[in-house]
N, C-alpha and C. Protein backbone atom coordinates (compact mmCIF):
# COMPACT_ATOMS: atom_id res chain seq x y z
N UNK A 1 9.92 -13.46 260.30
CA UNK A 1 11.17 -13.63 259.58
C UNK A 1 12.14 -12.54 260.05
N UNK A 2 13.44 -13.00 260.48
CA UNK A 2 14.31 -12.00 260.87
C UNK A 2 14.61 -11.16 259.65
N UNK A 3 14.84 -9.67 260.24
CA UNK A 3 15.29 -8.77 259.14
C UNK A 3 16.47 -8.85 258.58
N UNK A 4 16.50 -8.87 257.34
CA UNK A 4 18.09 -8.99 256.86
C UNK A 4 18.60 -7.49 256.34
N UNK A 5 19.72 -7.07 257.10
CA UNK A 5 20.47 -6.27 257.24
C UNK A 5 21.49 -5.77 255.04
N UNK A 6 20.79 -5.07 254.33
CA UNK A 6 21.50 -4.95 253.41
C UNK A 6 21.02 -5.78 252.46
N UNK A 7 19.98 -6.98 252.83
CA UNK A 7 19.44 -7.79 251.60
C UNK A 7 17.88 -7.30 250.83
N UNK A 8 17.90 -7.21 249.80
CA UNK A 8 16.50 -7.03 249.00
C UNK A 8 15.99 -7.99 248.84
N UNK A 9 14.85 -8.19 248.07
CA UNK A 9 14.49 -8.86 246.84
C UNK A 9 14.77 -8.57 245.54
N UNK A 10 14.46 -10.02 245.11
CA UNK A 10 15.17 -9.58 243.36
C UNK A 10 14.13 -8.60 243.00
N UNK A 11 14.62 -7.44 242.11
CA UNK A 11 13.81 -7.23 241.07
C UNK A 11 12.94 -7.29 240.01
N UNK A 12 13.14 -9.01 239.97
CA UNK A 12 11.94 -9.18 238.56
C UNK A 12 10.61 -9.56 239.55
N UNK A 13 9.53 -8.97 239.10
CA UNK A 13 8.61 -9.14 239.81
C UNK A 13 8.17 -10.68 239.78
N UNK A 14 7.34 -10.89 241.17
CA UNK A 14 7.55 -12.31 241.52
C UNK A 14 8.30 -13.18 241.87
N UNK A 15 9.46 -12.75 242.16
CA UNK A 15 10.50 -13.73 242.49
C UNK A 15 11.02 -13.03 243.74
N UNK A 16 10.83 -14.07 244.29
CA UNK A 16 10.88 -14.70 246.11
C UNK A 16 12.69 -14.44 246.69
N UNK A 17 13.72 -14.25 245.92
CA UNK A 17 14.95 -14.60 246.37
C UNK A 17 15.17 -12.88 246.87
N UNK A 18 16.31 -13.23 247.84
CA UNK A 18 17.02 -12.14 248.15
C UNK A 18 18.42 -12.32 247.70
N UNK A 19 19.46 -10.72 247.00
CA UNK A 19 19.86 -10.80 246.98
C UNK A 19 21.02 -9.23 247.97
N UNK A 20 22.25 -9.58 248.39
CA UNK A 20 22.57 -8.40 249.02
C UNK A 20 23.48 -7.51 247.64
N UNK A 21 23.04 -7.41 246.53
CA UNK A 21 24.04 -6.52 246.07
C UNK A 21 22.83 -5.12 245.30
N UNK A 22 21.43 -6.15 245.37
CA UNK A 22 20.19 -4.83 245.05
C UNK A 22 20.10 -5.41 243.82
N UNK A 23 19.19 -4.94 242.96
CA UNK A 23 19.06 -5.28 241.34
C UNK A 23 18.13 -6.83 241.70
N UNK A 24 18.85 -7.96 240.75
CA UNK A 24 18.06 -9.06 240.52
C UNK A 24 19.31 -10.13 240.94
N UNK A 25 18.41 -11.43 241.81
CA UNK A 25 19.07 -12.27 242.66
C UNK A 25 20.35 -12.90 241.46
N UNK A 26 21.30 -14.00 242.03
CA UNK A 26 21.48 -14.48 240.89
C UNK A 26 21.51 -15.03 239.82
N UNK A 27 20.65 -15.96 240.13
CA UNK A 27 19.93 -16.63 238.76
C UNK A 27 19.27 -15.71 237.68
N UNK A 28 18.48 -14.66 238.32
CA UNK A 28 17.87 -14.02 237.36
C UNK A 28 19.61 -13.27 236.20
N UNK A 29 20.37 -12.62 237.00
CA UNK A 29 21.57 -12.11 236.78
C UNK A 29 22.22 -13.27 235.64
N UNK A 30 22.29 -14.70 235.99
CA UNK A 30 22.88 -15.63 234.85
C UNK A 30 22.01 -15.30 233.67
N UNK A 31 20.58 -15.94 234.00
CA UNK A 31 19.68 -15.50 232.52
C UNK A 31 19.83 -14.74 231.56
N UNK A 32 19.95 -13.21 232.38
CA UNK A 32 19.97 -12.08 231.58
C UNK A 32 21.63 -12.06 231.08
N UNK A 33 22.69 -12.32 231.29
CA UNK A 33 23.98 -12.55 230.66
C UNK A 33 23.67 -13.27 229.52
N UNK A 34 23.16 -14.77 230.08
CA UNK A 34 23.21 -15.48 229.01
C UNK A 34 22.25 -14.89 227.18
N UNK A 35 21.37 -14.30 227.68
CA UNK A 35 20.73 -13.73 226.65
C UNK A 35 21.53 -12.42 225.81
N UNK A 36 21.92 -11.71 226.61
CA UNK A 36 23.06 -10.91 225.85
C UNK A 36 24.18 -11.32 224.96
N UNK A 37 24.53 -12.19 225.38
CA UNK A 37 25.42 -12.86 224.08
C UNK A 37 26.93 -12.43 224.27
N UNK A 38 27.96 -13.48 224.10
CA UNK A 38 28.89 -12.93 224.33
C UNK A 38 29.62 -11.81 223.71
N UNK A 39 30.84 -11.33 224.02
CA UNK A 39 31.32 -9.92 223.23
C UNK A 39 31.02 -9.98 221.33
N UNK A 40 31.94 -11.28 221.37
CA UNK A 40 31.74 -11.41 219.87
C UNK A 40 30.16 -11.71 219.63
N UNK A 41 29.33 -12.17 219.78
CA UNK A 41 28.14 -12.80 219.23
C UNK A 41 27.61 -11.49 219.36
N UNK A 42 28.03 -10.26 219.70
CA UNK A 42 27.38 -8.49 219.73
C UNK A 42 28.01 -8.02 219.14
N UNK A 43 29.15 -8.95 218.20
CA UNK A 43 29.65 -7.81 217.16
C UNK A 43 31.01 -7.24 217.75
N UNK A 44 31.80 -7.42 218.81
CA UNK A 44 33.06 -7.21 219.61
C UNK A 44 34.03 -8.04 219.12
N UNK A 45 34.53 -8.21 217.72
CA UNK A 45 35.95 -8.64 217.13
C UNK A 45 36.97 -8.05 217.24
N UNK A 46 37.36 -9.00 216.13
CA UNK A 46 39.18 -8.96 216.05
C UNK A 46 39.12 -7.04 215.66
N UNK A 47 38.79 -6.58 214.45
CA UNK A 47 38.59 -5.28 214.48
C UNK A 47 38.72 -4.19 215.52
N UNK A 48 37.21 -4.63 216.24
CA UNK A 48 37.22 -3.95 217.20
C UNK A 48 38.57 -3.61 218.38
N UNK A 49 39.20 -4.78 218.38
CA UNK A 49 40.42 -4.87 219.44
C UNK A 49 41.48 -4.28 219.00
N UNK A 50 41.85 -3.83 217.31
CA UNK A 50 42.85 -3.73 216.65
C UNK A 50 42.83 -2.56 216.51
N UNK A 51 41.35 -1.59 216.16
CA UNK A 51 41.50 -0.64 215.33
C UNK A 51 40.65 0.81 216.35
N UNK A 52 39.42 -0.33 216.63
CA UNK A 52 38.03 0.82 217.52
C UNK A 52 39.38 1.47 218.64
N UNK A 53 38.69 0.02 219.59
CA UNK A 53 39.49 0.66 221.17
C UNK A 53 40.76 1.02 221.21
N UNK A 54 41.94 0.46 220.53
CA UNK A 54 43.50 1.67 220.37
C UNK A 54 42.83 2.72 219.93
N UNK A 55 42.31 3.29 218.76
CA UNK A 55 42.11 4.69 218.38
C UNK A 55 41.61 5.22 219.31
N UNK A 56 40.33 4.91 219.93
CA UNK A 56 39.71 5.86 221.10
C UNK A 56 40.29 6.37 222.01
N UNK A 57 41.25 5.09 222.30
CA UNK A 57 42.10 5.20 224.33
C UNK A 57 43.38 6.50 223.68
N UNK A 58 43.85 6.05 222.19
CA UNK A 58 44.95 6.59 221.80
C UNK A 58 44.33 8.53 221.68
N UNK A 59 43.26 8.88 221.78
CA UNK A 59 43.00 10.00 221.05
C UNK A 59 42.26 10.62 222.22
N UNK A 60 41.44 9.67 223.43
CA UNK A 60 40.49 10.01 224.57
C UNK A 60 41.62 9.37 226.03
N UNK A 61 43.18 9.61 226.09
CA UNK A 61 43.52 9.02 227.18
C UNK A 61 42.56 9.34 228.95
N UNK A 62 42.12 10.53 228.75
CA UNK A 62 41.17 10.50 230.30
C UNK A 62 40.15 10.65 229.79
N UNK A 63 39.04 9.88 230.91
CA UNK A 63 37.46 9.76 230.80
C UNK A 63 37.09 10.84 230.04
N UNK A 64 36.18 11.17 229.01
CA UNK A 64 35.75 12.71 228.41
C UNK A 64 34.43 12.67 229.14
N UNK A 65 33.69 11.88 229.43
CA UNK A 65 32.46 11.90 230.49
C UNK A 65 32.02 12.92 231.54
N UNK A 66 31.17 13.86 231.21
CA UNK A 66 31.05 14.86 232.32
C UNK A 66 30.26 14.46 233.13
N UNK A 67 30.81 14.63 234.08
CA UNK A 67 29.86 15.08 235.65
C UNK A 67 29.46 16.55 235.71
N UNK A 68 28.66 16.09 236.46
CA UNK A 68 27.95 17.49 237.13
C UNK A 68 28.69 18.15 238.38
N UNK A 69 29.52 19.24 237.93
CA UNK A 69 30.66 19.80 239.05
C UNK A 69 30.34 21.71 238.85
N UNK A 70 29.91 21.76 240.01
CA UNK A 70 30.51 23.51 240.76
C UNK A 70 29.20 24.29 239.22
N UNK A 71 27.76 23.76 239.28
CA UNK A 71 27.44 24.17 238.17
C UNK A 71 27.42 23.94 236.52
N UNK A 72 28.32 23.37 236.35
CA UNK A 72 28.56 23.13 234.81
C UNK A 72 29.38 21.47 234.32
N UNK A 73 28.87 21.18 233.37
CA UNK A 73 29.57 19.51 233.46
C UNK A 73 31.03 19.67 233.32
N UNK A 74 31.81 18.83 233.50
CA UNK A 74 33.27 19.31 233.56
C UNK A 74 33.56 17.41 233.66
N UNK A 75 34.60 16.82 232.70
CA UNK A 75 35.35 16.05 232.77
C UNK A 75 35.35 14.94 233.86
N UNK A 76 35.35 13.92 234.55
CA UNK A 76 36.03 13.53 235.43
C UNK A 76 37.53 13.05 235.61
N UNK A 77 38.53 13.25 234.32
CA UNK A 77 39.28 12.85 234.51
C UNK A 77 40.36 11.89 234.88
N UNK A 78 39.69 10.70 235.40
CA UNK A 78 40.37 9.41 235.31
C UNK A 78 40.73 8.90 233.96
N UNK A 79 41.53 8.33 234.41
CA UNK A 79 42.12 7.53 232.74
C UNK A 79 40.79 6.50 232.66
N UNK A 80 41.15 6.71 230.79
CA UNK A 80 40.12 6.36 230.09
C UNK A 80 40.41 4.30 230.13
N UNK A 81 39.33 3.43 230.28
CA UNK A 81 39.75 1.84 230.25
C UNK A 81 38.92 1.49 229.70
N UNK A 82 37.64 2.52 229.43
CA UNK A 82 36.78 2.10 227.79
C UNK A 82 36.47 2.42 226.56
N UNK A 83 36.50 1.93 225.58
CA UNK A 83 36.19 2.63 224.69
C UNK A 83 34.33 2.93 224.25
N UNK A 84 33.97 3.96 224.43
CA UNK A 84 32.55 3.64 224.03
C UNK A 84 32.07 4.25 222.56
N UNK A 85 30.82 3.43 222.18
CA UNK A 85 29.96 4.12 220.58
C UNK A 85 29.90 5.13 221.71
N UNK A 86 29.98 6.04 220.81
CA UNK A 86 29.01 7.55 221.03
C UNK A 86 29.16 8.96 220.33
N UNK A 87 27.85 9.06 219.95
CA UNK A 87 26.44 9.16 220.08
C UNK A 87 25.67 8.23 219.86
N UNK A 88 26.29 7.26 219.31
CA UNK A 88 25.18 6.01 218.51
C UNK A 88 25.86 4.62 219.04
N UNK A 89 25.09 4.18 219.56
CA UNK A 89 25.23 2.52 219.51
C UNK A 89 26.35 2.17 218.66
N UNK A 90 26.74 1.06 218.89
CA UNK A 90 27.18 -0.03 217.69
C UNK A 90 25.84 -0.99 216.84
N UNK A 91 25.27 -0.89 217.48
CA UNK A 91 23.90 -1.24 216.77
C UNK A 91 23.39 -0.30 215.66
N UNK A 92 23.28 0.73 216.26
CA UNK A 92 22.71 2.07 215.15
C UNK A 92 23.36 2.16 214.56
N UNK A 93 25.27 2.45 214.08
CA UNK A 93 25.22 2.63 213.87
C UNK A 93 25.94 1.34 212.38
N UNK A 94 25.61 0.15 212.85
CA UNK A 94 25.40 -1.00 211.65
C UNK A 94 24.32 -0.96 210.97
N UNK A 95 23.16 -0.12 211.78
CA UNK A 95 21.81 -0.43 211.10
C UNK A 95 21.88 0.97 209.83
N UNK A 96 22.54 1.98 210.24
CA UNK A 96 22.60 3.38 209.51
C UNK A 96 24.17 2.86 208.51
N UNK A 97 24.88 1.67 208.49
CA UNK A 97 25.46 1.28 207.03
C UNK A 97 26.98 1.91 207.67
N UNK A 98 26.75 2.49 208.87
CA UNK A 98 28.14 3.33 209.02
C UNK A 98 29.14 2.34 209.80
N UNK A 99 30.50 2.79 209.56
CA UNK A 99 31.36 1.70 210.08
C UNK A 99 31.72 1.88 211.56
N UNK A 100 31.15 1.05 212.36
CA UNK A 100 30.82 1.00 214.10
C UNK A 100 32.69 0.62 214.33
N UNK A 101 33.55 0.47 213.43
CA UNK A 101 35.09 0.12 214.16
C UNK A 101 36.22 1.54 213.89
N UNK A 102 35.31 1.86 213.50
CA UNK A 102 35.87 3.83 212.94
C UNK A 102 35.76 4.55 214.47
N UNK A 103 37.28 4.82 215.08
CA UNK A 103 37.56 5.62 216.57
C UNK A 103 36.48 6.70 216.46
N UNK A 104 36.12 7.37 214.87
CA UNK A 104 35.51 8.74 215.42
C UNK A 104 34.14 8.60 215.92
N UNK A 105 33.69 7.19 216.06
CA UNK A 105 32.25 6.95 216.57
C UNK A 105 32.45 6.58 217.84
N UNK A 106 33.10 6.98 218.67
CA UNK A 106 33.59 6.37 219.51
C UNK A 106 34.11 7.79 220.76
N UNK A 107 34.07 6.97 222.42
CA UNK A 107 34.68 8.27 223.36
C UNK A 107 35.74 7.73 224.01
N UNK A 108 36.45 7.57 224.94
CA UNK A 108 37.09 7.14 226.01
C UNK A 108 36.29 7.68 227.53
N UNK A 109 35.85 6.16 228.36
CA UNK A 109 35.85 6.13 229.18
C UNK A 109 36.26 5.64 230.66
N UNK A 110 36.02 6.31 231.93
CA UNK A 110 36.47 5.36 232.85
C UNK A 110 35.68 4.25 233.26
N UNK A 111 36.09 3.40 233.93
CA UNK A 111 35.21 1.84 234.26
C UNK A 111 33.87 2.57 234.75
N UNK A 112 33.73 3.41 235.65
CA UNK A 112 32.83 3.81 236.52
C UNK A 112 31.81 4.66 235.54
N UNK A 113 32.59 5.43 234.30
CA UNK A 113 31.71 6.21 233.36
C UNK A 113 30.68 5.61 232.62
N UNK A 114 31.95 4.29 231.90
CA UNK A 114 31.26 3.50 231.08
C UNK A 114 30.01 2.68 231.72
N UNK A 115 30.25 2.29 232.98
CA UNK A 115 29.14 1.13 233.66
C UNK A 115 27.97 2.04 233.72
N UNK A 116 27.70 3.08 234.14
CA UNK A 116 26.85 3.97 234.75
C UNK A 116 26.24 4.13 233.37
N UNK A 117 27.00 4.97 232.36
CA UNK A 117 26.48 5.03 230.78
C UNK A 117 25.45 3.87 230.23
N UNK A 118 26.39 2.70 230.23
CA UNK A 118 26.02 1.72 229.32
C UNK A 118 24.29 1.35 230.41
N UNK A 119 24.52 1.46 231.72
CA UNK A 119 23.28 0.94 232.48
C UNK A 119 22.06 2.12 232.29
N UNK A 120 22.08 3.03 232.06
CA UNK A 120 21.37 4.23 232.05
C UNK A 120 20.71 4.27 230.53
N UNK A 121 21.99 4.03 229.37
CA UNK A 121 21.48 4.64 228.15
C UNK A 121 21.40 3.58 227.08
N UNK A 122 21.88 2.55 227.57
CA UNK A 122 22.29 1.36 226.02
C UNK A 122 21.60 0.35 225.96
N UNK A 123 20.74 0.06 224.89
CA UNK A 123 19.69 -0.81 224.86
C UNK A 123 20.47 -2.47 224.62
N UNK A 124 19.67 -3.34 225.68
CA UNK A 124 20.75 -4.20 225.40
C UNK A 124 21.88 -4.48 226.67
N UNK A 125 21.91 -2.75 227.53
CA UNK A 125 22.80 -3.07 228.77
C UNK A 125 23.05 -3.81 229.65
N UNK A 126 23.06 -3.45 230.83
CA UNK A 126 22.48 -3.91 232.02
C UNK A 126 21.41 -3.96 232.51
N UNK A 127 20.42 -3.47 231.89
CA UNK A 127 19.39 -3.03 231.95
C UNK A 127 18.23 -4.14 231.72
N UNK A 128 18.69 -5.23 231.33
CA UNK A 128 17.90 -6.54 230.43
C UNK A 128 16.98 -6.75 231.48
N UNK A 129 15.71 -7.27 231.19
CA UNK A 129 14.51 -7.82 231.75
C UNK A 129 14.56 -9.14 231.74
């Protein structure tokens, strides 16, 4: 079989496909969307659009997300285009009774902060099996 230049295999074990972007081919990639549920069916309303993400972007305009710079974490500074829970989920913090559309549960991040975050730390992410 010729070598393919930049292509893997999917990630879920057992499955035969290659894909060139790394992770899981695309079918596996539809599955796992489809099981996540769309914004709203996770709880991403009218609220959320009105009250969460203005307060955050309004109070976090650049990324607050540290990198690891010159020794010590420090900012990256791009403007902020997400709003994220944090310290707690929006899950946790419905399950702990607290109100998940309240800015102060909340950070401003950049696209690149938030993706990396949400794939690393958020149950539920990108991360789906």
């Amino acid at each position: 079989m010729p070598r393919r230049t930049g292509w893997r295999v999917c990630s879920i074990p057992g499955c035969p496909e290659f894909t060139d972007q790394g992770g899981r081919c695309e079918g596996h990639r539809q599955e796992a969307e489809q099981r996540r549920g769309s914004s709203r069916q996770r709880g991403y309303g009218r609220e959320h659009n009105t009250r969460f993400r203005p307060g955050v972007l309004a109070r976090d305009p650049l990324c607050v997300c540290a990198e690891e710079g010159h020794g010590h974490p420090t900012p990256c500074g791009q403007r902020s285009a997400h709003a994220d829970h944090y310290p707690h989920s929006r899950r946790e913090l419905v399950e702990k009774g607290l109100d998940p559309n309240d800015p102060r549960h909340g950070r401003g991040l950049c696209h690149s902060c938030h993706s990396r975050e949400t794939a690393q730390h958020q149950p539920g992410g990108f991360n789906l099996s």
